[in-house]
Protein backbone atom coordinates (compact mmCIF):
# COMPACT_ATOMS: atom_id res chain seq x y z
CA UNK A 1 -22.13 87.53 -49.35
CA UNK A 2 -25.68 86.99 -51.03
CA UNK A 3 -28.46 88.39 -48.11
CA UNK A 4 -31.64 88.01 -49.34
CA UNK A 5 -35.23 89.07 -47.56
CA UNK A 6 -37.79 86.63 -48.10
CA UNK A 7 -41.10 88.18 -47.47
CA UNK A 8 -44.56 87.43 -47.80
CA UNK A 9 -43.27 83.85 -49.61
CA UNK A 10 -45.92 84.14 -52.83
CA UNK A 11 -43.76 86.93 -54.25
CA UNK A 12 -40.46 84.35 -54.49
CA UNK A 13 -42.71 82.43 -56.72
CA UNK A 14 -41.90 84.64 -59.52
CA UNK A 15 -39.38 84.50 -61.93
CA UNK A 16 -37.16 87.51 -61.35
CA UNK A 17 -34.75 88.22 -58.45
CA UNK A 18 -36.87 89.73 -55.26
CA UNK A 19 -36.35 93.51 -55.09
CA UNK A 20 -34.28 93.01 -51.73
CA UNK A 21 -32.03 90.95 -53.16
CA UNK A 22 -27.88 92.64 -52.98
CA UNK A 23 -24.89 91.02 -53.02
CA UNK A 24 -22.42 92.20 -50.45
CA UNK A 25 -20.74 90.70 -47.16
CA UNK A 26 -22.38 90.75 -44.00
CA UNK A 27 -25.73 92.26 -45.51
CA UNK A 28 -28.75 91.66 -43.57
CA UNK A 29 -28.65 91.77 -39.65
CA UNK A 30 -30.58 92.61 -36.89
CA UNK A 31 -28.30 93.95 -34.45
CA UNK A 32 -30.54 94.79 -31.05
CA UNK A 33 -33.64 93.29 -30.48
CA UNK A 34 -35.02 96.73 -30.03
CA UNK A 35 -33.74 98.09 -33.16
CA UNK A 36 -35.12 98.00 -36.76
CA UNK A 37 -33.23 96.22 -39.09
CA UNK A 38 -30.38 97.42 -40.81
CA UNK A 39 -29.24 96.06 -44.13
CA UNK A 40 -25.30 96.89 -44.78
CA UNK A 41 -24.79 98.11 -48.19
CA UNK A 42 -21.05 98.50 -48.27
CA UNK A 43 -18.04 100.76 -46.67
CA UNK A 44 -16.87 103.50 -48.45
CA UNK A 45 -13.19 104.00 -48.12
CA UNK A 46 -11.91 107.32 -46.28
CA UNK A 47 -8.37 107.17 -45.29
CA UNK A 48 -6.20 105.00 -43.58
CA UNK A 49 -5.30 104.42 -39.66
CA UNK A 50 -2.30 104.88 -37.79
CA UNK A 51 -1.52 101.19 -38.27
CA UNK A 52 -1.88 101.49 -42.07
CA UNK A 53 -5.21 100.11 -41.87
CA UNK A 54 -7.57 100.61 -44.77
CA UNK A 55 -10.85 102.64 -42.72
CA UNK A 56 -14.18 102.99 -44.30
CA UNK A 57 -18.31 104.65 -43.52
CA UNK A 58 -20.48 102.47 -42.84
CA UNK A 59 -23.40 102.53 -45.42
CA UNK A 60 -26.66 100.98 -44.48
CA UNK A 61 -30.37 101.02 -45.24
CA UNK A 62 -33.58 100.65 -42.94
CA UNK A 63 -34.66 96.90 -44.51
CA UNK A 64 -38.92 97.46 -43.17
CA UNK A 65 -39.00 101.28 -44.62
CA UNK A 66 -37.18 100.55 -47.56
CA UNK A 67 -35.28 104.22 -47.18
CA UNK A 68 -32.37 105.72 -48.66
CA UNK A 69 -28.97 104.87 -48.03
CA UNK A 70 -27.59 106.42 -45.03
CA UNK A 71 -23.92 107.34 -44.72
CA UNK A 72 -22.83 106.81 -40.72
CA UNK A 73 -20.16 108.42 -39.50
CA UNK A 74 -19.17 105.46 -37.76
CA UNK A 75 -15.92 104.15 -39.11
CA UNK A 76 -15.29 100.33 -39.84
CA UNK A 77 -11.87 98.61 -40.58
CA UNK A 78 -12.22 97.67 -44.53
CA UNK A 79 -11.35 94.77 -43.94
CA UNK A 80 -14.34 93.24 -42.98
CA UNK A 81 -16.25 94.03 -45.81
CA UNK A 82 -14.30 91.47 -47.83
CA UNK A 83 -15.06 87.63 -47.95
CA UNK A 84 -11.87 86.65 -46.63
CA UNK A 85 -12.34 89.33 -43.72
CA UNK A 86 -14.60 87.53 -41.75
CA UNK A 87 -15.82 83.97 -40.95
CA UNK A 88 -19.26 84.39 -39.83
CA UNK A 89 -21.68 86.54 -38.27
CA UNK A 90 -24.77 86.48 -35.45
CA UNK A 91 -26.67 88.35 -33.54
CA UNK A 92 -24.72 91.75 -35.77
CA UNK A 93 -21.92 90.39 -34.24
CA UNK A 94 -19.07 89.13 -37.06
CA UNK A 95 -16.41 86.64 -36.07
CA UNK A 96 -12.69 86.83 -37.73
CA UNK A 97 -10.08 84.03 -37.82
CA UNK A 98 -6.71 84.78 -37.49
CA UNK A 99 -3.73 82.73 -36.34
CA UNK A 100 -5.93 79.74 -35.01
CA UNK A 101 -8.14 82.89 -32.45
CA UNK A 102 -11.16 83.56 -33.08
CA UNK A 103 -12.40 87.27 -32.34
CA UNK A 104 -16.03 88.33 -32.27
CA UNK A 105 -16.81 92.57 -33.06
CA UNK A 106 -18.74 94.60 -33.03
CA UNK A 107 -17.73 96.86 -35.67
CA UNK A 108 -20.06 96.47 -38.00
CA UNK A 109 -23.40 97.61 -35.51
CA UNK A 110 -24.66 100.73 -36.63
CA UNK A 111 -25.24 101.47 -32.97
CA UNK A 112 -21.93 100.49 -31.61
CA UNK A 113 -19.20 102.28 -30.85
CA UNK A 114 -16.72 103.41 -33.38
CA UNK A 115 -13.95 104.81 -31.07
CA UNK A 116 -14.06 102.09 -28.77
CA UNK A 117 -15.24 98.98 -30.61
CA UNK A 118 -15.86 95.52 -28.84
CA UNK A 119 -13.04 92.73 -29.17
CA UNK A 120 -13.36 89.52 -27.40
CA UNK A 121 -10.64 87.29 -28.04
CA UNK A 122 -11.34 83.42 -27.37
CA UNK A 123 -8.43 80.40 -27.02
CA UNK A 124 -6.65 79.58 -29.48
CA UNK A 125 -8.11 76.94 -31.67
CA UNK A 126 -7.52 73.17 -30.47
CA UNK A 127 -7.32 70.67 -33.91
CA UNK A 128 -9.19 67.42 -33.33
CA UNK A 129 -7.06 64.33 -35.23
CA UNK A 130 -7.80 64.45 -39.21
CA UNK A 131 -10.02 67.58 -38.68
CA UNK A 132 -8.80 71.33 -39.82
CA UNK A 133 -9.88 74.83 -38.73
CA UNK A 134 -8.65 77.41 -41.19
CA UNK A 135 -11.92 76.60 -43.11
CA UNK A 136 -14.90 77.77 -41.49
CA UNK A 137 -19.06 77.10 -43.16
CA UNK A 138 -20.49 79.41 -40.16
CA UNK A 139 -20.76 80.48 -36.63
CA UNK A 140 -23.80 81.01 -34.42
CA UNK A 141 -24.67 82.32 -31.08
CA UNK A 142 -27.22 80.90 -28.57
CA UNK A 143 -28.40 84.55 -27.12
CA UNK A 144 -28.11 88.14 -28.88
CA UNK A 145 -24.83 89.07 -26.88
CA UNK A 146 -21.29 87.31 -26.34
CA UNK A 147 -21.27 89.20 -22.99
CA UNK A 148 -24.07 87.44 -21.98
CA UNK A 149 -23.32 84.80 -18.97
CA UNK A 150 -24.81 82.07 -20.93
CA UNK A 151 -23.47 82.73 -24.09
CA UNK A 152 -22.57 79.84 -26.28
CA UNK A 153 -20.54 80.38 -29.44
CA UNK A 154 -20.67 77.56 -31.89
CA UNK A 155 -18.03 77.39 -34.62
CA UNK A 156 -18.64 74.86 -37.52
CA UNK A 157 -15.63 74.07 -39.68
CA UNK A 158 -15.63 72.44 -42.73
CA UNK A 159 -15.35 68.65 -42.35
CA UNK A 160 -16.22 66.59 -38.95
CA UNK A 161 -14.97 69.57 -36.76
CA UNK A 162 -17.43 71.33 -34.55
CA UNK A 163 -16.73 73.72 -31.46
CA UNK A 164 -18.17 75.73 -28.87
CA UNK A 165 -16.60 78.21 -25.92
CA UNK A 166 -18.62 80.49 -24.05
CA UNK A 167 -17.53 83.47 -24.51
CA UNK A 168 -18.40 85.52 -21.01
CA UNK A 169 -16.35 83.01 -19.28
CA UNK A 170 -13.10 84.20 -17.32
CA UNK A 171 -11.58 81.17 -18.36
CA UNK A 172 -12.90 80.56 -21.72
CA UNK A 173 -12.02 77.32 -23.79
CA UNK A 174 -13.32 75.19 -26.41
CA UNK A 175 -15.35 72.26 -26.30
CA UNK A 176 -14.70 70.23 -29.48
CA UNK A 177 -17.14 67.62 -31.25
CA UNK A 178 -16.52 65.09 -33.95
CA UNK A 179 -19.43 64.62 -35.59
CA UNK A 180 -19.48 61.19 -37.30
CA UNK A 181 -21.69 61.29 -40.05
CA UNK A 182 -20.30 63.14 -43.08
CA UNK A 183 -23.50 64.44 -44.16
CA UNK A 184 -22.70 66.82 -41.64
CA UNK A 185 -19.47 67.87 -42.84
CA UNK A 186 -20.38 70.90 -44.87
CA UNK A 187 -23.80 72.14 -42.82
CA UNK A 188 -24.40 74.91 -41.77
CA UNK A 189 -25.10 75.27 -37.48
CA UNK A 190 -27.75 77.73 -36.26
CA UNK A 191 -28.93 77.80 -32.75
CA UNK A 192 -32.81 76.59 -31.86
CA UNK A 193 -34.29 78.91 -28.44
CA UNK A 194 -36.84 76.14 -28.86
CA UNK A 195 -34.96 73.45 -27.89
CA UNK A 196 -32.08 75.21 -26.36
CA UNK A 197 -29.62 73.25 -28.74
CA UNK A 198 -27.63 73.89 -31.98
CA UNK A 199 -28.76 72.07 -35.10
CA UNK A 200 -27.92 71.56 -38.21
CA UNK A 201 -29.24 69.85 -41.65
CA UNK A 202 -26.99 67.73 -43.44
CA UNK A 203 -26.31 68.18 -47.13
CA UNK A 204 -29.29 65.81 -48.11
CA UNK A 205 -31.82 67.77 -46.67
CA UNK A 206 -33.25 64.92 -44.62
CA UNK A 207 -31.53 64.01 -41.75
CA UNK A 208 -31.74 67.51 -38.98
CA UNK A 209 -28.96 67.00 -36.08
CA UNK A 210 -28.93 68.11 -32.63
CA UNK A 211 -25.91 69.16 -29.99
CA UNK A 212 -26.76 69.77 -26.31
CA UNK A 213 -26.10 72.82 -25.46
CA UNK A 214 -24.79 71.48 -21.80
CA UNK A 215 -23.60 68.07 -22.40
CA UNK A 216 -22.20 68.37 -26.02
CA UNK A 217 -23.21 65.84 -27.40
CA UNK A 218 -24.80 64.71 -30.78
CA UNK A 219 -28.19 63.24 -30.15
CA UNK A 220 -31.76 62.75 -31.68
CA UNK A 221 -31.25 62.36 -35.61
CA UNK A 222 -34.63 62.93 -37.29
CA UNK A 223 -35.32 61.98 -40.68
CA UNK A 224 -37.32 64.10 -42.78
CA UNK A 225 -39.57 63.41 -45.58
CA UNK A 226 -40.02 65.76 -48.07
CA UNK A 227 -44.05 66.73 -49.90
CA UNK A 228 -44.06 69.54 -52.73
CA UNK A 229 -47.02 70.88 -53.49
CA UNK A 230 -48.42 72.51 -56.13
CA UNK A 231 -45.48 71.67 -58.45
CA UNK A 232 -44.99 70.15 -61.64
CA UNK A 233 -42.77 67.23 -61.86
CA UNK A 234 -41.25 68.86 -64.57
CA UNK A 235 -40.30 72.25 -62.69
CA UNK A 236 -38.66 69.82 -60.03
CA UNK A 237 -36.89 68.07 -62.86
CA UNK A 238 -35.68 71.40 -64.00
CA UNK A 239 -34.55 72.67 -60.07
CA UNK A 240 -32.48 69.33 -60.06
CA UNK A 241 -30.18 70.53 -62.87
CA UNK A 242 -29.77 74.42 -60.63
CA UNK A 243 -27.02 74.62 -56.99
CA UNK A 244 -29.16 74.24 -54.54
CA UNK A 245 -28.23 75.48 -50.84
CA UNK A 246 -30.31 75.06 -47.85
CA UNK A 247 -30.87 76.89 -44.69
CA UNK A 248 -32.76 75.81 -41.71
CA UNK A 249 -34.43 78.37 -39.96
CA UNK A 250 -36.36 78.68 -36.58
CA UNK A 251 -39.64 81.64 -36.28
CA UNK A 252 -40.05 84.05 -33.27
CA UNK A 253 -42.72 81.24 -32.39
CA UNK A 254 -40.28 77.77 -32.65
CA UNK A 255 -41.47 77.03 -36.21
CA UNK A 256 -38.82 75.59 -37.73
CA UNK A 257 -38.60 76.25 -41.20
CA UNK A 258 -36.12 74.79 -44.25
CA UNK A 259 -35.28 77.25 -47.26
CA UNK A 260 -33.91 75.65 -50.13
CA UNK A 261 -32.18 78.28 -52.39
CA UNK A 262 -31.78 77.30 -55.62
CA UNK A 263 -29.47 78.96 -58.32
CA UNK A 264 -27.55 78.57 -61.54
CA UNK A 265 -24.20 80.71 -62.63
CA UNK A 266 -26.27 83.29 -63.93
CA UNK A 267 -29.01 84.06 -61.51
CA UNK A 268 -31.06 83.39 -58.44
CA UNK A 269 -34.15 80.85 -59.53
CA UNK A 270 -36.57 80.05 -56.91
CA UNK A 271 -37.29 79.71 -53.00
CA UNK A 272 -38.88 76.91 -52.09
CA UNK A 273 -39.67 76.82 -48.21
CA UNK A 274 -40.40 73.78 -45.87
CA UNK A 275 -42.50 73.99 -42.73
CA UNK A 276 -41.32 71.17 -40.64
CA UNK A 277 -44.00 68.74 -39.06
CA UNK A 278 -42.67 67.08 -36.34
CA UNK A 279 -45.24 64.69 -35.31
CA UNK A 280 -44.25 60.68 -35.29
CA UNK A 281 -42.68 60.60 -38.48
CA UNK A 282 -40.86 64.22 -38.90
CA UNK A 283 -41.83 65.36 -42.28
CA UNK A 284 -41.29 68.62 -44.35
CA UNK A 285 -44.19 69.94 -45.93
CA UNK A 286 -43.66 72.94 -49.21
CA UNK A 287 -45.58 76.26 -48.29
CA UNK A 288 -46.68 79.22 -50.63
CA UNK A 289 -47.66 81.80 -47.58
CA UNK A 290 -45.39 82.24 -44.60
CA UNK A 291 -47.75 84.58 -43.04
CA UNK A 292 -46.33 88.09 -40.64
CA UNK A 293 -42.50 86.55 -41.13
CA UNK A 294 -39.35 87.57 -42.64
CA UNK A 295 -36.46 85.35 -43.20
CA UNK A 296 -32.94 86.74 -43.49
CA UNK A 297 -30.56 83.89 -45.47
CA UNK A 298 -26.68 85.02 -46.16
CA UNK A 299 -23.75 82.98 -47.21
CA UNK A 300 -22.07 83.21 -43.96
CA UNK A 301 -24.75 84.80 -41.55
CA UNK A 302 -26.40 82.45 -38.87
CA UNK A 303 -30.12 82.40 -40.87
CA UNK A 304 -32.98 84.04 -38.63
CA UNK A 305 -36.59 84.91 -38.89
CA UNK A 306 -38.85 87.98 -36.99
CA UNK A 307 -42.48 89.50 -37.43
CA UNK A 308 -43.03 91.46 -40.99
CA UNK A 309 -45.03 93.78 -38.56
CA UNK A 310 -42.27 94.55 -36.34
């Protein structure tokens, strides 16, 4: 998994790869709201469990004081340092798929418990007609802890599948959506404390979507019109050609933000990043200067954004 810090936005406007920039699963995270933030370099292998299971340290760095790597004692199943290991992560909680259950740990928070890690087990997965749910884009949470009363988990498959289960619940159980427009069918979900609703942004980049978090349903499509500044046309011409991904994002202070990442097989290219407007006509405006924010963006990480002076 790519995790890349984007910091102080003028800096992205150079040519080479941003000093932060690693490429390893499950990288970036804030795990407690209280806490610093931790980037996850990798596991180093030490032995192997009881079970035969492949055990590992947990290597991570401070992300603000830009330290050394620190070597925890705590002890993480191998496993979930690998891209197939997981299926998403929020909140520095990850989410594996096996056998149609999902699981959320906690294995991978510095701060958690080795000996005694946190499993919740949800229902087994229900498949909606000509959907699937072996293949997952990414999961997101609407508060910082699955144990939380409130808790919604949000699970968005690849295709028209999306669903959600509240974790905290004695009797837990999905709530399935189709979503009908296949722009849709490959976003990415993230949750909005703003608006108290999952969203998403289809693959266009124009169209933003919005669940209920109580009613589950799709509502409120707003399109979104796109102004670059300060570019050439011909360094847009030349993005065009690059993979492009794109990550909405929402600030500490309900800004929402869109990221577009762009890339070709050999390197990272640019960041360019959107504030959205949303006045009559929604519209999606290029900045150069995001101000006292940092944006975390990962492959399968639920994007998020807190103070650079934290």
């Amino acid at each position: 998994m790519s995790s890349l810090l984007l910091n102080r936005l003028s800096r992205l406007c150079l040519t080479k790869q941003p000093a932060l920039g690693v490429k390893k699963y499950l990288c970036g995270a804030r795990f407690l709201s209280e806490t610093s933030i931790c980037r996850i370099v990798r596991a180093d292998h030490c032995h192997y469990s009881p079970r035969d299971e492949s055990v590992s340290k947990l290597v991570i760095r401070n992300v603000k004081h830009g330290s050394d790597e620190e070597v925890l004692e705590k002890m993480v199943p191998t496993e979930l340092m690998t891209g197939a290991g997981t299926i998403g992560a929020s909140h520095g909680w990850v989410a594996t798929l096996k056998e149609r259950v999902v699981c959320l740990q906690d294995d991978l928070n510095p701060r958690a418990s080795d000996s005694d890690p946190k499993r919740i087990s949800l229902p087994r997965l229900e498949t909606l007609p000509h959907c699937q749910t072996q293949l997952v884009t990414n999961v997101a949470m609407s508060s910082s802890s699955p144990e939380d009363e409130d808790c919604i988990l949000a699970v968005k498959f690849v295709g028209p599948q999306l669903s959600l289960c509240r974790p905290a619940e004695k009797d837990k159980k999905w709530v399935n959506i189709r979503i009908e427009d296949p722009g849709f069918f490959n976003s990415r979900v993230m949750y909005s404390k703003r608006d108290k609703m999952f969203s998403m942004l289809d693959c266009g980049g124009t169209h933003i979507g919005y669940w209920d978090l109580e009613k589950h349903r799709s509502c409120n499509l707003a399109f979104c019109s796109y102004y670059y500044t300060e570019f050439l046309q011909s360094e847009l011409q030349q993005l065009s050609k690059c993979y492009r991904s794109q990550h909405l994002v929402e600030a500490p202070t309900g800004e929402t933000f869109i990221v577009k990442w762009y890339s070709d097989v050999r390197c990272w290219k640019r960041f360019i990043v959107f504030k959205i407007q949303e006045d009559e006509i929604c519209s999606a405006i290029s900045i150069t200067n995001i101000g006292d924010l940092c944006i975390f963006l990962s492959s399968k990480g639920e994007p998020f954004s807190v103070k650079a002076s934290l």
